[in-house]
N, C-alpha and C. Protein backbone atom coordinates (compact mmCIF):
# COMPACT_ATOMS: atom_id res chain seq x y z
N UNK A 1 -27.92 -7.08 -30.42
CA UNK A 1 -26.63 -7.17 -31.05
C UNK A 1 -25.77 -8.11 -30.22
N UNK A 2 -25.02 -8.99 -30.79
CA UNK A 2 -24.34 -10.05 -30.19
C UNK A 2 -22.99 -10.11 -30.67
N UNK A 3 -22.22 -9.76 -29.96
CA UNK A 3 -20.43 -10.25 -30.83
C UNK A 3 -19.85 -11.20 -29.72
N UNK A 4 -19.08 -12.24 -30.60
CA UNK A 4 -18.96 -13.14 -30.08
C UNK A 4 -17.41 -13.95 -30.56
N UNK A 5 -16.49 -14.05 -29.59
CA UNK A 5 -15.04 -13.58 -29.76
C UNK A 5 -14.62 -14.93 -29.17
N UNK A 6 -13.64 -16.11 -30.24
CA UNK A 6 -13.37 -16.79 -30.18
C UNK A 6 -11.92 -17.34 -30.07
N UNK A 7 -11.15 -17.49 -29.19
CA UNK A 7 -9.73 -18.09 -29.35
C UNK A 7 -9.62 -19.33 -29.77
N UNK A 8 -8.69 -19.55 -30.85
CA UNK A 8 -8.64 -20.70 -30.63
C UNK A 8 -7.45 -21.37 -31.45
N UNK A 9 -6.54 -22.05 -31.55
CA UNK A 9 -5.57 -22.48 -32.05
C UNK A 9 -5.39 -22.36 -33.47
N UNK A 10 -6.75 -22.95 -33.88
CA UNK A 10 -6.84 -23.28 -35.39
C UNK A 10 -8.50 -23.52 -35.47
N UNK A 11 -8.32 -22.26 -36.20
CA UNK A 11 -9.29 -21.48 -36.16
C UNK A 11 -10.05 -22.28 -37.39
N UNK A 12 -9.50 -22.41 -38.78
CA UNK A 12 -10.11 -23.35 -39.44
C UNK A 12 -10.90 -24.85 -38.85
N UNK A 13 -10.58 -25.41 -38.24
CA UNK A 13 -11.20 -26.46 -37.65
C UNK A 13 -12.84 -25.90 -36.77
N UNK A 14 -12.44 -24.89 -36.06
CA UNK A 14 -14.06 -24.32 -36.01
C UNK A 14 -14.53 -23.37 -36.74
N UNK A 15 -14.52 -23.11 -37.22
CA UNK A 15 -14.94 -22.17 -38.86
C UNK A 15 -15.98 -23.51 -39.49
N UNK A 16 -15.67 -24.64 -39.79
CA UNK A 16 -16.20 -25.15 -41.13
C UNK A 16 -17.49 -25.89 -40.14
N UNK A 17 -17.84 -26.25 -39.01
CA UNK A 17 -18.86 -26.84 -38.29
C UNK A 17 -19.95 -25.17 -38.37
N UNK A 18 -19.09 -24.31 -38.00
CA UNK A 18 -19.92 -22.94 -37.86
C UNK A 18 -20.73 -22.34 -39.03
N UNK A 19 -19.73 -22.40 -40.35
CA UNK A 19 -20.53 -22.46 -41.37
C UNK A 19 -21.44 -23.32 -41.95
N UNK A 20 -21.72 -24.50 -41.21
CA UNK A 20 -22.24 -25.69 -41.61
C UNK A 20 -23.96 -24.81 -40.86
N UNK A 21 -23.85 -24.64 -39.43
CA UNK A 21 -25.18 -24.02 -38.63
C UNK A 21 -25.53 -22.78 -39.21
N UNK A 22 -24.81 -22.19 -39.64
CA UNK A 22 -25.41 -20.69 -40.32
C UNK A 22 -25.92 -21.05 -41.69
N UNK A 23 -25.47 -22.42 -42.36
CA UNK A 23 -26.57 -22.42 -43.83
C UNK A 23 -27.54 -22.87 -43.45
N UNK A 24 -27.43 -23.99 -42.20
CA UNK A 24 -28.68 -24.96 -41.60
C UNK A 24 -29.80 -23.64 -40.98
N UNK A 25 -29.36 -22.43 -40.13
CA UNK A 25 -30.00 -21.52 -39.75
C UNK A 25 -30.55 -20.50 -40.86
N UNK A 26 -30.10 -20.33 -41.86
CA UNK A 26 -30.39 -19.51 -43.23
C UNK A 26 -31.47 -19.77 -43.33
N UNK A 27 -31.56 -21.25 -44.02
CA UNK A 27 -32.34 -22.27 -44.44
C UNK A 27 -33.69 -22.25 -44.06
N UNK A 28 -33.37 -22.37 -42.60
CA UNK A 28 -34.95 -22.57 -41.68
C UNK A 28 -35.39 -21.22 -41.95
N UNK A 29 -34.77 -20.07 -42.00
CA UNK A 29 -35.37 -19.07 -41.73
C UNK A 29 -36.49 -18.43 -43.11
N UNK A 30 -35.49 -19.25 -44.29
CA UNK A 30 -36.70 -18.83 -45.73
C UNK A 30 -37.40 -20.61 -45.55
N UNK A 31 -37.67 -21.21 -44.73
CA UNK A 31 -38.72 -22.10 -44.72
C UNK A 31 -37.98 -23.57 -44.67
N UNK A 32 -36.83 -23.31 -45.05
CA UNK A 32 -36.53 -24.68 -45.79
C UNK A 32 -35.74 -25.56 -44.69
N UNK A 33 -36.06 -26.94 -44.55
CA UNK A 33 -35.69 -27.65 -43.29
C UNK A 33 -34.24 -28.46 -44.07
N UNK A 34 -33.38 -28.87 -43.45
CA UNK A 34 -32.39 -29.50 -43.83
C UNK A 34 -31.72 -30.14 -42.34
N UNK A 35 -31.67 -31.38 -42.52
CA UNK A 35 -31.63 -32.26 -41.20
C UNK A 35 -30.16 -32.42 -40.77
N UNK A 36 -29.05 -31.87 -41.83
CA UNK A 36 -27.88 -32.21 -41.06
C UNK A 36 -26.84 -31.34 -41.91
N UNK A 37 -25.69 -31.69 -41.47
CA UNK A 37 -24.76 -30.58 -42.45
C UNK A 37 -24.51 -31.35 -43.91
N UNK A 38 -24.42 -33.11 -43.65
CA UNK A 38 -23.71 -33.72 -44.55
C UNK A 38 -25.29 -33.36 -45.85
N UNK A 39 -26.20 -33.48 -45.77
CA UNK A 39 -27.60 -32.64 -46.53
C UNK A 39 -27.11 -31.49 -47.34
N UNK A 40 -26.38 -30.65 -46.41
CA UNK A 40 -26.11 -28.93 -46.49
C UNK A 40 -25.06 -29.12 -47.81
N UNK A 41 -24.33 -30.19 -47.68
CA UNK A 41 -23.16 -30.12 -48.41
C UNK A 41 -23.22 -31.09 -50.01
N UNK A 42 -24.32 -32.03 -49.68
CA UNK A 42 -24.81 -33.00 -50.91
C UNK A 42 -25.44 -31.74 -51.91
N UNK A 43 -26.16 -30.49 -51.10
CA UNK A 43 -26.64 -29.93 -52.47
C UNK A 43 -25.48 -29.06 -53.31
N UNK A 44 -24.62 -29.17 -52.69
CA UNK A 44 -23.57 -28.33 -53.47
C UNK A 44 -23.62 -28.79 -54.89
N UNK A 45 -23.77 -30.40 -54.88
CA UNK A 45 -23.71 -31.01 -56.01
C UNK A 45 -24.88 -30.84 -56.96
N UNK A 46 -26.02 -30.44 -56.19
CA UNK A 46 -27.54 -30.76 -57.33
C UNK A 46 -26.99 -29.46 -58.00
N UNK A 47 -27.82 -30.18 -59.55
CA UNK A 47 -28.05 -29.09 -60.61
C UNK A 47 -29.05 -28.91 -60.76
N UNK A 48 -30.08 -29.83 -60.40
CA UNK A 48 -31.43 -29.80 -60.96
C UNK A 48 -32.34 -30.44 -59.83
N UNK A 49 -33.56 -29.38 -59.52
CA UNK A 49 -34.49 -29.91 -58.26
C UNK A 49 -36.29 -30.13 -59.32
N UNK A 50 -36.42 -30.74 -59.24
CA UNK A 50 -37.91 -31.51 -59.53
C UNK A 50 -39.08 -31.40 -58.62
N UNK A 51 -40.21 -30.17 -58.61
CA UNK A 51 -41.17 -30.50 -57.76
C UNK A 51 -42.38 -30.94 -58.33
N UNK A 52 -43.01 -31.46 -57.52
CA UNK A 52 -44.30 -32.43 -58.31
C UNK A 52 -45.49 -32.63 -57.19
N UNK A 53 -46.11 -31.34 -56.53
CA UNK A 53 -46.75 -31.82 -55.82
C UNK A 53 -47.82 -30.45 -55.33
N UNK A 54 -48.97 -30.55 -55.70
CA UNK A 54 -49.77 -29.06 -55.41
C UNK A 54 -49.05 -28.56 -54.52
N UNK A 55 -48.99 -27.34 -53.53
CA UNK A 55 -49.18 -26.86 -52.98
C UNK A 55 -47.48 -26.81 -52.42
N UNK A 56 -46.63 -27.11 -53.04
CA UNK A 56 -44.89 -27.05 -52.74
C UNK A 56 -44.84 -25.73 -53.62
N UNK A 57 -45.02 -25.62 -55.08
CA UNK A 57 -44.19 -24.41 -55.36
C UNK A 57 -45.93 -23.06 -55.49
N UNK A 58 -47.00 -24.38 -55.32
CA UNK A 58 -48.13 -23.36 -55.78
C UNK A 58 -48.91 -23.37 -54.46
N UNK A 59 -49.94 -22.33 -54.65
CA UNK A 59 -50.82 -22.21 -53.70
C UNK A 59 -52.18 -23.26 -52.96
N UNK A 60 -52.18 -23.73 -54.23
CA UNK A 60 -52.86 -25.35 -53.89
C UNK A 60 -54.62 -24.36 -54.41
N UNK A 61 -54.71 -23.40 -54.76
CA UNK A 61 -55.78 -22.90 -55.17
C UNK A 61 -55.97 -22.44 -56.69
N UNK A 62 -56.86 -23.43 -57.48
CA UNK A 62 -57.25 -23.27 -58.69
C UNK A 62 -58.12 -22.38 -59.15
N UNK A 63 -57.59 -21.82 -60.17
CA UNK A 63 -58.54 -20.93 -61.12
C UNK A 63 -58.63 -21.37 -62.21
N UNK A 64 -59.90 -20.57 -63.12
CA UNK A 64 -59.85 -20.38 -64.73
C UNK A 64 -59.10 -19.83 -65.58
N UNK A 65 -57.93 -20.44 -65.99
CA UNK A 65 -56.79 -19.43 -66.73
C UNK A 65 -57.37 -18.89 -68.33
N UNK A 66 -58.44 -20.19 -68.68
CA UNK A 66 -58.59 -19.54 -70.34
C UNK A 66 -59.83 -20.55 -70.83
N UNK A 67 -61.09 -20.11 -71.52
CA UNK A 67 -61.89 -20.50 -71.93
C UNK A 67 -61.66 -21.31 -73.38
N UNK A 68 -61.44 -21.98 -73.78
CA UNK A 68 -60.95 -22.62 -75.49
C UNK A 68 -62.54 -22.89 -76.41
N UNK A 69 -63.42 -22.39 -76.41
CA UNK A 69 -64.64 -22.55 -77.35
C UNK A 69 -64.43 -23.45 -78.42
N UNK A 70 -65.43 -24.53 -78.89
CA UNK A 70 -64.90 -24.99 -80.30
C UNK A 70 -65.91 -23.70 -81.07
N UNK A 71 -65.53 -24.13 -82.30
CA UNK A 71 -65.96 -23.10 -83.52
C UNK A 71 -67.26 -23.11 -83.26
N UNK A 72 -67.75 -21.84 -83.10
CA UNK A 72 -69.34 -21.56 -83.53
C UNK A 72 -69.94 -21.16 -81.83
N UNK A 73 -69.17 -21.52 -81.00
CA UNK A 73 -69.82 -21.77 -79.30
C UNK A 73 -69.03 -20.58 -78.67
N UNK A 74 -70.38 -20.22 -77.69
CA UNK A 74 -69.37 -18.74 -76.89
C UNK A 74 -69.11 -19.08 -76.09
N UNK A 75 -68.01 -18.81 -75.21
CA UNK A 75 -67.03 -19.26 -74.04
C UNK A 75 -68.27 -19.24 -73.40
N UNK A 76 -69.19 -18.10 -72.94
CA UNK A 76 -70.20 -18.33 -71.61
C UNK A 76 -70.61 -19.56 -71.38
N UNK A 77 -70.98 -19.97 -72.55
CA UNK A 77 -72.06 -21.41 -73.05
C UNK A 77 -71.13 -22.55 -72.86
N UNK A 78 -70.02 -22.71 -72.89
CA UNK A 78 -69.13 -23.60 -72.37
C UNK A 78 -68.28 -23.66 -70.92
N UNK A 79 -68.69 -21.86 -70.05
CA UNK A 79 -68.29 -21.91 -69.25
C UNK A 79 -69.71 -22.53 -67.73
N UNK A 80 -70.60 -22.55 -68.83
CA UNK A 80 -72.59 -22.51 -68.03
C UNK A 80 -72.85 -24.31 -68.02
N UNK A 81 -72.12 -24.28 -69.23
CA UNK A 81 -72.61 -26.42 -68.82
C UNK A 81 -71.45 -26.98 -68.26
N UNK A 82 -69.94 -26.16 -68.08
CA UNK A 82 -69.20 -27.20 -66.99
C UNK A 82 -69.76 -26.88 -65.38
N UNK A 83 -70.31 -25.44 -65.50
CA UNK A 83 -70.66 -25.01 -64.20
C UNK A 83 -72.01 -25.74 -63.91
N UNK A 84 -72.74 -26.13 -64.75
CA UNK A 84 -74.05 -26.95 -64.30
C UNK A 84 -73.40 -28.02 -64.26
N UNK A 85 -72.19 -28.85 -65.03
CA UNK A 85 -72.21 -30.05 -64.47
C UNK A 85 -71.20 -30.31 -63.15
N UNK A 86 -70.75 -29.58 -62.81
CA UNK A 86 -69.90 -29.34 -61.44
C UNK A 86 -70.54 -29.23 -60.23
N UNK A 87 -71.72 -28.88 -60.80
CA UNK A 87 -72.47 -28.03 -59.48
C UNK A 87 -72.61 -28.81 -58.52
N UNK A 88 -72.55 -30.17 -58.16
CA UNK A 88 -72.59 -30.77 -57.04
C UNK A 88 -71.56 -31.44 -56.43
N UNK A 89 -70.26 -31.43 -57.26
CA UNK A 89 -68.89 -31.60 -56.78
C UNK A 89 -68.41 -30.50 -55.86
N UNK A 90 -67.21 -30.98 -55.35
CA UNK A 90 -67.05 -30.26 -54.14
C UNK A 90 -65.21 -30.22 -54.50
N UNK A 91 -64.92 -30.93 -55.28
CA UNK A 91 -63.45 -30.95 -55.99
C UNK A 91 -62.85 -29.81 -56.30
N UNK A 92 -61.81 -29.33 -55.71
CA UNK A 92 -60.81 -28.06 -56.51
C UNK A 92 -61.18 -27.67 -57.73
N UNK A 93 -61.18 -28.14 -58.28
CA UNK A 93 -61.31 -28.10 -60.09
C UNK A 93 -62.50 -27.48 -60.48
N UNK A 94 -63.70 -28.38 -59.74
CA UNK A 94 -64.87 -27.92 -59.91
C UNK A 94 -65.61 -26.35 -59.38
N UNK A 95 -64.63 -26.30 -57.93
CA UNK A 95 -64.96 -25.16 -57.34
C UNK A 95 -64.32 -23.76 -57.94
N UNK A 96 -63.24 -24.01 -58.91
CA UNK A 96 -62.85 -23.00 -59.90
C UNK A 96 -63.46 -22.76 -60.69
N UNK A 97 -64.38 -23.65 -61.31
CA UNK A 97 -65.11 -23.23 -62.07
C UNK A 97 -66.17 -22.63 -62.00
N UNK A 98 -66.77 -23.21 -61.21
CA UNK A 98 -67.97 -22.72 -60.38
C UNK A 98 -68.09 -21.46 -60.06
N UNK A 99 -66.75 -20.91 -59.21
CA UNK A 99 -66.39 -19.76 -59.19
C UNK A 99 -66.21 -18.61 -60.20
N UNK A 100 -65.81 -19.18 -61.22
CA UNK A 100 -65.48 -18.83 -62.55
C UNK A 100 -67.26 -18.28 -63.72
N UNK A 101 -67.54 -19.15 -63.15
CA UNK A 101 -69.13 -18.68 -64.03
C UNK A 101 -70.30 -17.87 -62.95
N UNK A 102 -69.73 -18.07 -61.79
CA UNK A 102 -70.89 -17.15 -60.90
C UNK A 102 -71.82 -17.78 -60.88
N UNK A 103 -73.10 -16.79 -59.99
CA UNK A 103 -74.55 -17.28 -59.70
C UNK A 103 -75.14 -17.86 -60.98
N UNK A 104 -75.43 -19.56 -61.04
CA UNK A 104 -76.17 -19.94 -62.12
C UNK A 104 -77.80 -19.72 -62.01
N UNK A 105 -78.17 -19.58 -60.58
CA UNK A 105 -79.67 -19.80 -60.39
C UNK A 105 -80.01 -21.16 -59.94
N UNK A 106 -81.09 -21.43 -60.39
CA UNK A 106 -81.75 -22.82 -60.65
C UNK A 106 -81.20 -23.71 -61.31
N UNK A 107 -80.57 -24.45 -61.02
CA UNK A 107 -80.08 -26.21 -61.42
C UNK A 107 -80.99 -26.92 -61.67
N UNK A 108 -81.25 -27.68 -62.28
CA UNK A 108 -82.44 -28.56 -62.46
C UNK A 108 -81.51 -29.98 -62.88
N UNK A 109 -81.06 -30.59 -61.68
CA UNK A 109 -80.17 -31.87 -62.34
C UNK A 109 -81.11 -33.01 -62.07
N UNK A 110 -80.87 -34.24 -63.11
CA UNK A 110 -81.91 -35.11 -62.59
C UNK A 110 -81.28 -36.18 -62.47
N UNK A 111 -80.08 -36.26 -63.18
CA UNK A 111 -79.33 -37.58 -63.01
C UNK A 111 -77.47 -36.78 -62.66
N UNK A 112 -77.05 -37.16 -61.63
CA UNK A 112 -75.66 -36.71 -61.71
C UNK A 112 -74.54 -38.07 -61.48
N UNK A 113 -73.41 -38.27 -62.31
CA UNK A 113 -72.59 -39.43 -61.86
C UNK A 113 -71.09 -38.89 -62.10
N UNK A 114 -70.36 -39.34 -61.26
CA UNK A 114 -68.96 -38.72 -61.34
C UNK A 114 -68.37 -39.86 -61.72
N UNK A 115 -67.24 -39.37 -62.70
CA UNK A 115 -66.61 -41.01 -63.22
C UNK A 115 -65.45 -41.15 -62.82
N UNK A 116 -64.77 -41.87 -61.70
CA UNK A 116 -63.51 -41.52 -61.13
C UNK A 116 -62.45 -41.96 -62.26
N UNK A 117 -61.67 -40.75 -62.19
CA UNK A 117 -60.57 -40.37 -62.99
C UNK A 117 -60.51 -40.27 -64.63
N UNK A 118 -62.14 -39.72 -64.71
CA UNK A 118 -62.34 -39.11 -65.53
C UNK A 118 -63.35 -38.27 -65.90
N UNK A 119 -64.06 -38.00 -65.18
CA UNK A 119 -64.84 -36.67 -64.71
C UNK A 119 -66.37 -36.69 -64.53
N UNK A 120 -67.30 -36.10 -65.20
CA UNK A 120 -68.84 -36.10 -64.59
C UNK A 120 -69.58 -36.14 -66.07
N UNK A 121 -71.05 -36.80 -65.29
CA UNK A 121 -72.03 -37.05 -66.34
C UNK A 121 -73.02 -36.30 -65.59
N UNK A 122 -74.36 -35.43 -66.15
CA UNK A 122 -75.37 -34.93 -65.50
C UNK A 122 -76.42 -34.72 -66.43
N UNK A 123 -77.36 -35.14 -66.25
CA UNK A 123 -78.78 -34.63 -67.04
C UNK A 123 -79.53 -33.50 -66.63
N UNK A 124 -79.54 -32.90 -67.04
CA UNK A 124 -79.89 -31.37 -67.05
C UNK A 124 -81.08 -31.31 -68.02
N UNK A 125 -82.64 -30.97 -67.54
CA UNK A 125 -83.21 -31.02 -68.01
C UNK A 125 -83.20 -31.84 -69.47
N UNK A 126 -83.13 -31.69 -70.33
CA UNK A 126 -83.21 -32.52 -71.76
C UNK A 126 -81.68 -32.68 -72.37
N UNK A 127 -80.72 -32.28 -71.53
CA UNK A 127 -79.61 -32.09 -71.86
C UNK A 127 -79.14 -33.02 -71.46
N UNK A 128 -77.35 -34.14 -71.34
CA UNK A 128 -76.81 -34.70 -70.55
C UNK A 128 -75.58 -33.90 -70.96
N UNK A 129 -74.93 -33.18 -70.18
CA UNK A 129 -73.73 -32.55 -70.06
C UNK A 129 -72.25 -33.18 -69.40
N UNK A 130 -71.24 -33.58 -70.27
CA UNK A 130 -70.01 -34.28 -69.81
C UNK A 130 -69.16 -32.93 -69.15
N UNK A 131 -68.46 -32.95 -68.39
CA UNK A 131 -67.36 -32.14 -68.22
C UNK A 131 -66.46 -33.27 -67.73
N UNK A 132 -65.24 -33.28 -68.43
CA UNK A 132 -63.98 -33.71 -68.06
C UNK A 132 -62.40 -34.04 -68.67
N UNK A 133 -61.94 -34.91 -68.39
CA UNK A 133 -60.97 -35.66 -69.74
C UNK A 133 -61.07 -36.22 -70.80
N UNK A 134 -59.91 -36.83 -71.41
CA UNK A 134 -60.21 -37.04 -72.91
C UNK A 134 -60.65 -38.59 -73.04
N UNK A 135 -60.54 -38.94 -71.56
CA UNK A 135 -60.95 -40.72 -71.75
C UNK A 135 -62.59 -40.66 -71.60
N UNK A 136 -63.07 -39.81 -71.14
CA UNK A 136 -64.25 -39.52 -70.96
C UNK A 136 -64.81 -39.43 -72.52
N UNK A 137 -64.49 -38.43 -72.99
CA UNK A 137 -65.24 -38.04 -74.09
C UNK A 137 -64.99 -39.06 -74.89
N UNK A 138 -63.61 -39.80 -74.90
CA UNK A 138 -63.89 -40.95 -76.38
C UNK A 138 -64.70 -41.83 -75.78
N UNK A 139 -64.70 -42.30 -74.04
CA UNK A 139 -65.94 -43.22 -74.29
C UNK A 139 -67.16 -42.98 -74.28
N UNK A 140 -67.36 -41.59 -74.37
CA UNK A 140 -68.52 -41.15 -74.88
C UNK A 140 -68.80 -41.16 -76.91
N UNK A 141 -68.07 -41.45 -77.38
CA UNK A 141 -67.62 -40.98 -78.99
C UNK A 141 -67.54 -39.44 -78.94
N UNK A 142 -67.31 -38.59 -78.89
CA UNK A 142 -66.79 -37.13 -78.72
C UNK A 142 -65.70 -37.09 -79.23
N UNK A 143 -65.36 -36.50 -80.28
CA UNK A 143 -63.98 -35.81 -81.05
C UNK A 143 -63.87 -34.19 -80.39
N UNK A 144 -62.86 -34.49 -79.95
CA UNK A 144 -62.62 -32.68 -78.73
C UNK A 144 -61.53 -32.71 -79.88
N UNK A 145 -61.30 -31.44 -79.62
CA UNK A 145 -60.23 -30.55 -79.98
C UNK A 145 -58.85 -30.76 -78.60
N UNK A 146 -57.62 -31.18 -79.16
CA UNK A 146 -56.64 -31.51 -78.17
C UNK A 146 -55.95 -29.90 -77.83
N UNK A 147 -56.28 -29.81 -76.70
CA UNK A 147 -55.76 -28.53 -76.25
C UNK A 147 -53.63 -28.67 -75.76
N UNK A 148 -53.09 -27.94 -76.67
CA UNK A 148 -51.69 -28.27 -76.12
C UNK A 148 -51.44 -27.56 -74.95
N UNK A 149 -52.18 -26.05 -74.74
CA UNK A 149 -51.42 -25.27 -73.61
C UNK A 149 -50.95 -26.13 -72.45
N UNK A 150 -50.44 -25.21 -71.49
CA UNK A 150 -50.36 -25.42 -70.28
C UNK A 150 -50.95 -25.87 -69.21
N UNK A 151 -51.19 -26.71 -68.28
CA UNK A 151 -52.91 -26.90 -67.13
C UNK A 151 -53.37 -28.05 -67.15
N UNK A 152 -54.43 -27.95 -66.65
CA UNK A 152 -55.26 -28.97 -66.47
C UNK A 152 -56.19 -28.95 -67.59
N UNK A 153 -57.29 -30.04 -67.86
CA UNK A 153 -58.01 -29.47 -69.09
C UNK A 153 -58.98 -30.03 -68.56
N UNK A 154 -60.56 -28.97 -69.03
CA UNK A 154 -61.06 -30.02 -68.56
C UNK A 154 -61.99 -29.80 -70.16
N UNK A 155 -62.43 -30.80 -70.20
CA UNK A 155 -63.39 -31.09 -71.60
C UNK A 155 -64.64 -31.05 -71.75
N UNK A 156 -65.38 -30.61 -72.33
CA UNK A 156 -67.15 -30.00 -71.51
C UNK A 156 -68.20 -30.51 -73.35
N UNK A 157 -68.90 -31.09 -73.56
CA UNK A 157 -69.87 -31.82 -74.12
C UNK A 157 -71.16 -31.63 -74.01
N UNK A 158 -72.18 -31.28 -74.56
CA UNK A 158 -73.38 -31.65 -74.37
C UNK A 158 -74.69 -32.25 -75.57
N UNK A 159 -74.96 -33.55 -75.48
CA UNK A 159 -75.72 -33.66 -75.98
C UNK A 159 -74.94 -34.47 -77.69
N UNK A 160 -73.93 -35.30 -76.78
CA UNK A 160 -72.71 -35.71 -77.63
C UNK A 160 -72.23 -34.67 -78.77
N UNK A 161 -72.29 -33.03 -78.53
CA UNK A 161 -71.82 -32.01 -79.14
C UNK A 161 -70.51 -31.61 -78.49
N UNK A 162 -69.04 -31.65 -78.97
CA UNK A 162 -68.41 -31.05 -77.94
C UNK A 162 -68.24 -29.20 -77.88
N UNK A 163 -68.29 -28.57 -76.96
CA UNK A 163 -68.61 -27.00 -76.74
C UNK A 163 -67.38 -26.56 -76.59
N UNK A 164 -66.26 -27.42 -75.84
CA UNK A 164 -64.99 -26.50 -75.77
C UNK A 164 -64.32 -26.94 -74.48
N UNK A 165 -62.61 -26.17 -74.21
CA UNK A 165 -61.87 -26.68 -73.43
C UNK A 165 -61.81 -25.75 -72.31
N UNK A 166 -61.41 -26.13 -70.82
CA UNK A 166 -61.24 -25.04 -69.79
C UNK A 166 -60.04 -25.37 -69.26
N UNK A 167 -59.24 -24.15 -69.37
CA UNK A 167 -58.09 -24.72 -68.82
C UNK A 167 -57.52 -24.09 -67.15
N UNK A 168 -57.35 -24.87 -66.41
CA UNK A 168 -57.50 -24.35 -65.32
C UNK A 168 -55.78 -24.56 -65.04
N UNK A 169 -55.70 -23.69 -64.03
CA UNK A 169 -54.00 -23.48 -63.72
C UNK A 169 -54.28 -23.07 -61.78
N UNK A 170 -53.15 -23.19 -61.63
CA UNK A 170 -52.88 -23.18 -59.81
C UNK A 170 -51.94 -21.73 -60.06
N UNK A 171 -52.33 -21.36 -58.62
CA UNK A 171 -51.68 -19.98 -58.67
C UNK A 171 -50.18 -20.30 -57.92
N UNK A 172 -49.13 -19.71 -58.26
CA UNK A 172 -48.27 -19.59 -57.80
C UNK A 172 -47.55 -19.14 -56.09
């Protein structure tokens, strides 16, 4: 316990530096750094803060939020060929999924290619299985189904059939 007893002429003149260190000390204490008072006092003005960057408001760790099947296909079967075609990525995305479908067993890949910034090609026994985006699948000719939700998407194909959407989300 600390009390701490100040004289002083005019008392307003040290009051407003003091309240300036107790928001700067607040601050640090729920995480948040702020480098000076004139900082402390610019946000008075924000209305609106913008974050845009994994791991600021989220955990930076991806899951499977929701399986999207096209007509006729069971989520497993769309959750078994993104997980065979992931299986040798090492990417966030992939490792959610991966996670997401469990022990596959035996892989049998014979051709695997990752398409930067737009996802993976793999031959799987008699199969070639796409998992990814939508630039992927049209330059594959693939008509997907446009998923509006929320997330990431990823788009899963086999055998220029498309099977369905995965939508993956970051945890909070």
């Amino acid at each position: 316990f600390v009390f701490l007893v100040v004289s002083c002429p005019c008392a307003l003149v040290l009051s407003i530096p003091l309240t300036f260190f107790g928001g700067i000390g607040a601050a640090s204490r729920h995480g948040v750094l702020v480098k000076g008072s004139n900082f402390l006092e610019a946000l008075n003005k924000v209305d609106t803060v913008v974050f845009d960057k994994t791991g600021t408001l989220t955990k930076g760790v991806f899951r499977v939020s929701e399986i999207i099947p096209a007509e006729g296909v069971a989520e497993a079967n769309v959750l078994k060929a993104a997980a065979c075609a992931e299986h040798f990525s090492n990417h966030p995305i992939a490792k959610s999924i991966l996670s997401a479908a469990g022990p596959l067993g035996s892989v049998q890949i014979s051709r695997y290619e990752e398409i930067p910034g737009q996802g993976i090609r793999v031959k799987s026994g008699e199969s070639v299985i796409l998992a990814g985006n939508t630039k992927l699948m049209a330059g594959e000719n693939i008509a997907v189904a446009l998923c509006e939700k929320v997330g990431t998407k990823v788009y899963v194909a086999e055998n220029g059939t498309y099977l369905g959407c995965i939508l993956i989300a970051d945890e909070l």
